[in-house]
Protein backbone atom coordinates (compact mmCIF):
# COMPACT_ATOMS: atom_id res chain seq x y z
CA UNK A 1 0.00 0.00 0.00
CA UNK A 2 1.08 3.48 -0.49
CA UNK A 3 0.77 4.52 2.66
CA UNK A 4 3.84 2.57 4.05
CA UNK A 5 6.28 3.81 1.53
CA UNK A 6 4.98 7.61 1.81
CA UNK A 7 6.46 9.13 4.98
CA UNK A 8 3.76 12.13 4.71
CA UNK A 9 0.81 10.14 2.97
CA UNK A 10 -0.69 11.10 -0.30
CA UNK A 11 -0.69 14.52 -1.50
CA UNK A 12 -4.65 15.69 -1.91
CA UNK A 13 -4.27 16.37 -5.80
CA UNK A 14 -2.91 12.49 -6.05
CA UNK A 15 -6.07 11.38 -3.70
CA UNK A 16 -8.64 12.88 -5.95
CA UNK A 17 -7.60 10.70 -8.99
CA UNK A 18 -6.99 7.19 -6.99
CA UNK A 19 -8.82 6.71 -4.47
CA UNK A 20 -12.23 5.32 -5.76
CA UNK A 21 -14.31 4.60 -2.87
CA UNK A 22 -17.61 6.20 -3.74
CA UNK A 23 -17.45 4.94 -7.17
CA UNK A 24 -16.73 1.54 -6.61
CA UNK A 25 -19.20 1.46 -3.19
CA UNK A 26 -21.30 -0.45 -5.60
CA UNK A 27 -19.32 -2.92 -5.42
CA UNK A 28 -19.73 -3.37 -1.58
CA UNK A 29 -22.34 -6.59 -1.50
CA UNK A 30 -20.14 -8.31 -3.88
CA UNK A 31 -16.99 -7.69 -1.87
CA UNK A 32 -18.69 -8.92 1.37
CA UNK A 33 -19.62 -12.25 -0.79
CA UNK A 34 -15.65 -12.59 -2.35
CA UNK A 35 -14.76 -11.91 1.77
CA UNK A 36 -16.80 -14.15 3.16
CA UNK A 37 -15.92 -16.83 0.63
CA UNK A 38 -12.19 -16.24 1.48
CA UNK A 39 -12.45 -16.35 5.18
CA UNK A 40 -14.20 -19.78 4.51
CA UNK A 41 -11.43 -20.56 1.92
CA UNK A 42 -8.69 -19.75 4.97
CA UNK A 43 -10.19 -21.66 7.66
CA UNK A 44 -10.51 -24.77 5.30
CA UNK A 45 -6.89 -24.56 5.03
CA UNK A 46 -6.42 -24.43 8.36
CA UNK A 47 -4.97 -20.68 8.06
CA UNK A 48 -8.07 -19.16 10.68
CA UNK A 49 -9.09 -21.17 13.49
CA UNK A 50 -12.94 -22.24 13.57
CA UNK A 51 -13.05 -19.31 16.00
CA UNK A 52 -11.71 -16.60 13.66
CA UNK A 53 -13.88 -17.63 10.50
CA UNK A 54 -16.93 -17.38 13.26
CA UNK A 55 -15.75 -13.72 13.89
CA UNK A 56 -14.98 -12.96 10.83
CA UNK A 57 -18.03 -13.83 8.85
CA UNK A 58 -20.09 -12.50 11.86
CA UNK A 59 -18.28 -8.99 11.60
CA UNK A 60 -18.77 -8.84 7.71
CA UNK A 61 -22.19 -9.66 8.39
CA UNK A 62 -22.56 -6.60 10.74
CA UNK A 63 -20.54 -4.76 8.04
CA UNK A 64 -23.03 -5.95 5.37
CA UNK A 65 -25.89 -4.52 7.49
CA UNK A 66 -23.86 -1.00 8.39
CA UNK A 67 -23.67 -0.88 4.50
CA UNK A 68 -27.13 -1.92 3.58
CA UNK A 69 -28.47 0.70 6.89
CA UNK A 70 -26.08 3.54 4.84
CA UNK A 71 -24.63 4.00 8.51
CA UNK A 72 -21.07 3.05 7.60
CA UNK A 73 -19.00 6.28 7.55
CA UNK A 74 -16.11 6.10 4.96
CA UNK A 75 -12.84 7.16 5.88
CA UNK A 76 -10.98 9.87 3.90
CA UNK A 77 -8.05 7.40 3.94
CA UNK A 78 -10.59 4.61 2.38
CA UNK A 79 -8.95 4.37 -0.82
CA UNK A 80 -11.51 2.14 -2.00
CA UNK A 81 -13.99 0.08 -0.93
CA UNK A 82 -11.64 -3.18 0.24
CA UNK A 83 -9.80 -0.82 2.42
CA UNK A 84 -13.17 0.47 3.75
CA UNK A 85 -14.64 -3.04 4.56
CA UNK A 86 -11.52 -4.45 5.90
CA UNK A 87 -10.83 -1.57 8.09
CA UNK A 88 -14.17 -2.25 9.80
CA UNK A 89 -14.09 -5.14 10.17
CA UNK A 90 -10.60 -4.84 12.15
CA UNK A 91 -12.32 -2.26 14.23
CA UNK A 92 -15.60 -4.43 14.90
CA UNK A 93 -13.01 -7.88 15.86
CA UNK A 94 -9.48 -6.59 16.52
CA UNK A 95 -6.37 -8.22 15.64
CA UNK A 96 -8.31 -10.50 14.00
CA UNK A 97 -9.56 -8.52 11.18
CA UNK A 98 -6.66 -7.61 9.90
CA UNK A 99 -6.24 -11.27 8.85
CA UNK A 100 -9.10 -10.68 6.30
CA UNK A 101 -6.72 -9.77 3.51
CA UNK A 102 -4.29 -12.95 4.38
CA UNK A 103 -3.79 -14.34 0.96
CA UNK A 104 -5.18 -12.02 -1.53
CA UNK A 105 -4.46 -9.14 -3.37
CA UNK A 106 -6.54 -5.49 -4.14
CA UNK A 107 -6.16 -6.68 -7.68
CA UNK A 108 -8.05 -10.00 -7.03
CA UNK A 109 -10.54 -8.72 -5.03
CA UNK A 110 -11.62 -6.55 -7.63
CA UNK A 111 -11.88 -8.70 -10.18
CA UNK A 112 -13.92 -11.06 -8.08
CA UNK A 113 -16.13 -8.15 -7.15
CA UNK A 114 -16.55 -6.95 -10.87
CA UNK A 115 -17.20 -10.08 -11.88
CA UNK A 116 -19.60 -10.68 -9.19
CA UNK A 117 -21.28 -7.45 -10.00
CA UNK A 118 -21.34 -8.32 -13.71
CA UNK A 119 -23.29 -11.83 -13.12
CA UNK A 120 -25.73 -9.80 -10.22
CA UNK A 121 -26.57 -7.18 -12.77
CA UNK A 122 -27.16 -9.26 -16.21
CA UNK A 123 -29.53 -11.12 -14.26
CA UNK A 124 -31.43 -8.05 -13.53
CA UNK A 125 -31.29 -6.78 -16.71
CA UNK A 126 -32.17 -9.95 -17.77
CA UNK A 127 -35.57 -9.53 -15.94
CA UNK A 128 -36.19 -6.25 -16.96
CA UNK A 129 -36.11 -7.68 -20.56
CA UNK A 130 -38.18 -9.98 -19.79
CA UNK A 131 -40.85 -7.93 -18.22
CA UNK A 132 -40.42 -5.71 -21.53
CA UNK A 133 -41.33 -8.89 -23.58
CA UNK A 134 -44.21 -9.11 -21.42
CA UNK A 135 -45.36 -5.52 -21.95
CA UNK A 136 -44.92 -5.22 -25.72
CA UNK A 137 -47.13 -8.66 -25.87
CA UNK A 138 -49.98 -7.48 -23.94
CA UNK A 139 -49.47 -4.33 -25.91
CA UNK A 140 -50.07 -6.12 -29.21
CA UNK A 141 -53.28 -8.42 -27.87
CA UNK A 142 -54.59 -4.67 -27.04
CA UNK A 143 -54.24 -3.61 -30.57
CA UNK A 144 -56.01 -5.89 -32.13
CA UNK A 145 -56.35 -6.58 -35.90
CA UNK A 146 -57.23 -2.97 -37.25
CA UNK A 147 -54.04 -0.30 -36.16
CA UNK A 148 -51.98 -0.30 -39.15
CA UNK A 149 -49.08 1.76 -39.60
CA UNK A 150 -46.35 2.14 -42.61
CA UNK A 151 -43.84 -0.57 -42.73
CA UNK A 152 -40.45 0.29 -43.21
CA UNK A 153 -37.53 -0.98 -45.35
CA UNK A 154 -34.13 0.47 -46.13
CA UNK A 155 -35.16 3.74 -44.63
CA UNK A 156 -38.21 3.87 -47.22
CA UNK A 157 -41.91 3.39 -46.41
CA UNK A 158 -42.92 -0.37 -47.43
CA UNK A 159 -46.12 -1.83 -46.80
CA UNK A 160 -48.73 -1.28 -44.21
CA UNK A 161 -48.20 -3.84 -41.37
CA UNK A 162 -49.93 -3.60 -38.19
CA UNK A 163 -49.01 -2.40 -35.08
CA UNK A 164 -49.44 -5.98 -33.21
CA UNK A 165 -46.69 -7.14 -35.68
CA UNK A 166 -45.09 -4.30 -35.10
CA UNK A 167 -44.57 -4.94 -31.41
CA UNK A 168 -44.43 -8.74 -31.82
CA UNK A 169 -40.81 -7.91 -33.85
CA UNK A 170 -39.45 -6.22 -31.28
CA UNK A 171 -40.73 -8.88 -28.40
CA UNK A 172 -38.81 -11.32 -30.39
């Protein structure tokens, strides 16, 4: 991290570009998921005791609801939102946090969390598509047989078609 090779920290101008916390908070449910999977990952190889991965999935759970309440304060030296989570969580269990990051690097943890993100968000889009398909097909039973408009090819008017079909090609 920078801050151990910086004697005086970062200069303001050089915090505005890097550090990313309130555009990657988005990214906060997926990085409780990748840290919670991790902590399981550790104790399974017998790096955490049973005790530890208790405390530290209970902590990221009380993270998780700080986060999802809006009540957890970011730090101006959060650089993003790893450093955020993790420094909770060392302040909610102690020594013990700090052991969250055993293993793993920023650069991992954010492409778990992006990918993560990725899978969470086509699946929503995914429904909202879906519920679109649904619209445009009750809009075309509502037409009916009788709303024509002009059909278009190559940028010219074609035949009249009707508005059901209309619909219908863009539901498929």
């Amino acid at each position: 991290r920078w801050r151990g090779r910086l004697g005086d920290g970062m200069a303001d101008e050089v915090a505005e570009l890097s550090v990313g916390v309130e555009f990657d908070q988005v990214l906060a449910e997926d990085d409780l998921a990748g840290s919670r999977a991790h902590v399981r990952g550790l104790g399974k190889a017998g790096i955490l005791t049973d005790e530890e991965v208790t405390t530290l999935l209970r902590t990221l759970d009380q993270v998780g609801e700080e986060l999802a309440a809006g009540t957890l304060a970011f730090q101006p030296g959060d650089e993003d939102v790893h450093t955020a989570v993790e420094r909770r969580v060392t302040e909610l269990a102690g020594d013990v946090g700090a052991k969250l990051h055993t293993g793993r690097s920023r650069n991992d943890q954010i492409a778990l969390d992006v990918r993560l993100w990725v899978r969470r968000e086509a699946k929503a889009v995914a429904r909202r598509v879906h519920d679109l398909r649904g619209i445009l097909l009750r809009r075309a039973e509502e037409c009916g047989d009788d709303a024509y408009l002009p059909g278009y090819t190559h940028l010219q008017r074609a035949q009249p078609v009707l508005l059901a079909h209309h619909l219908l090609a863009h539901f498929w």
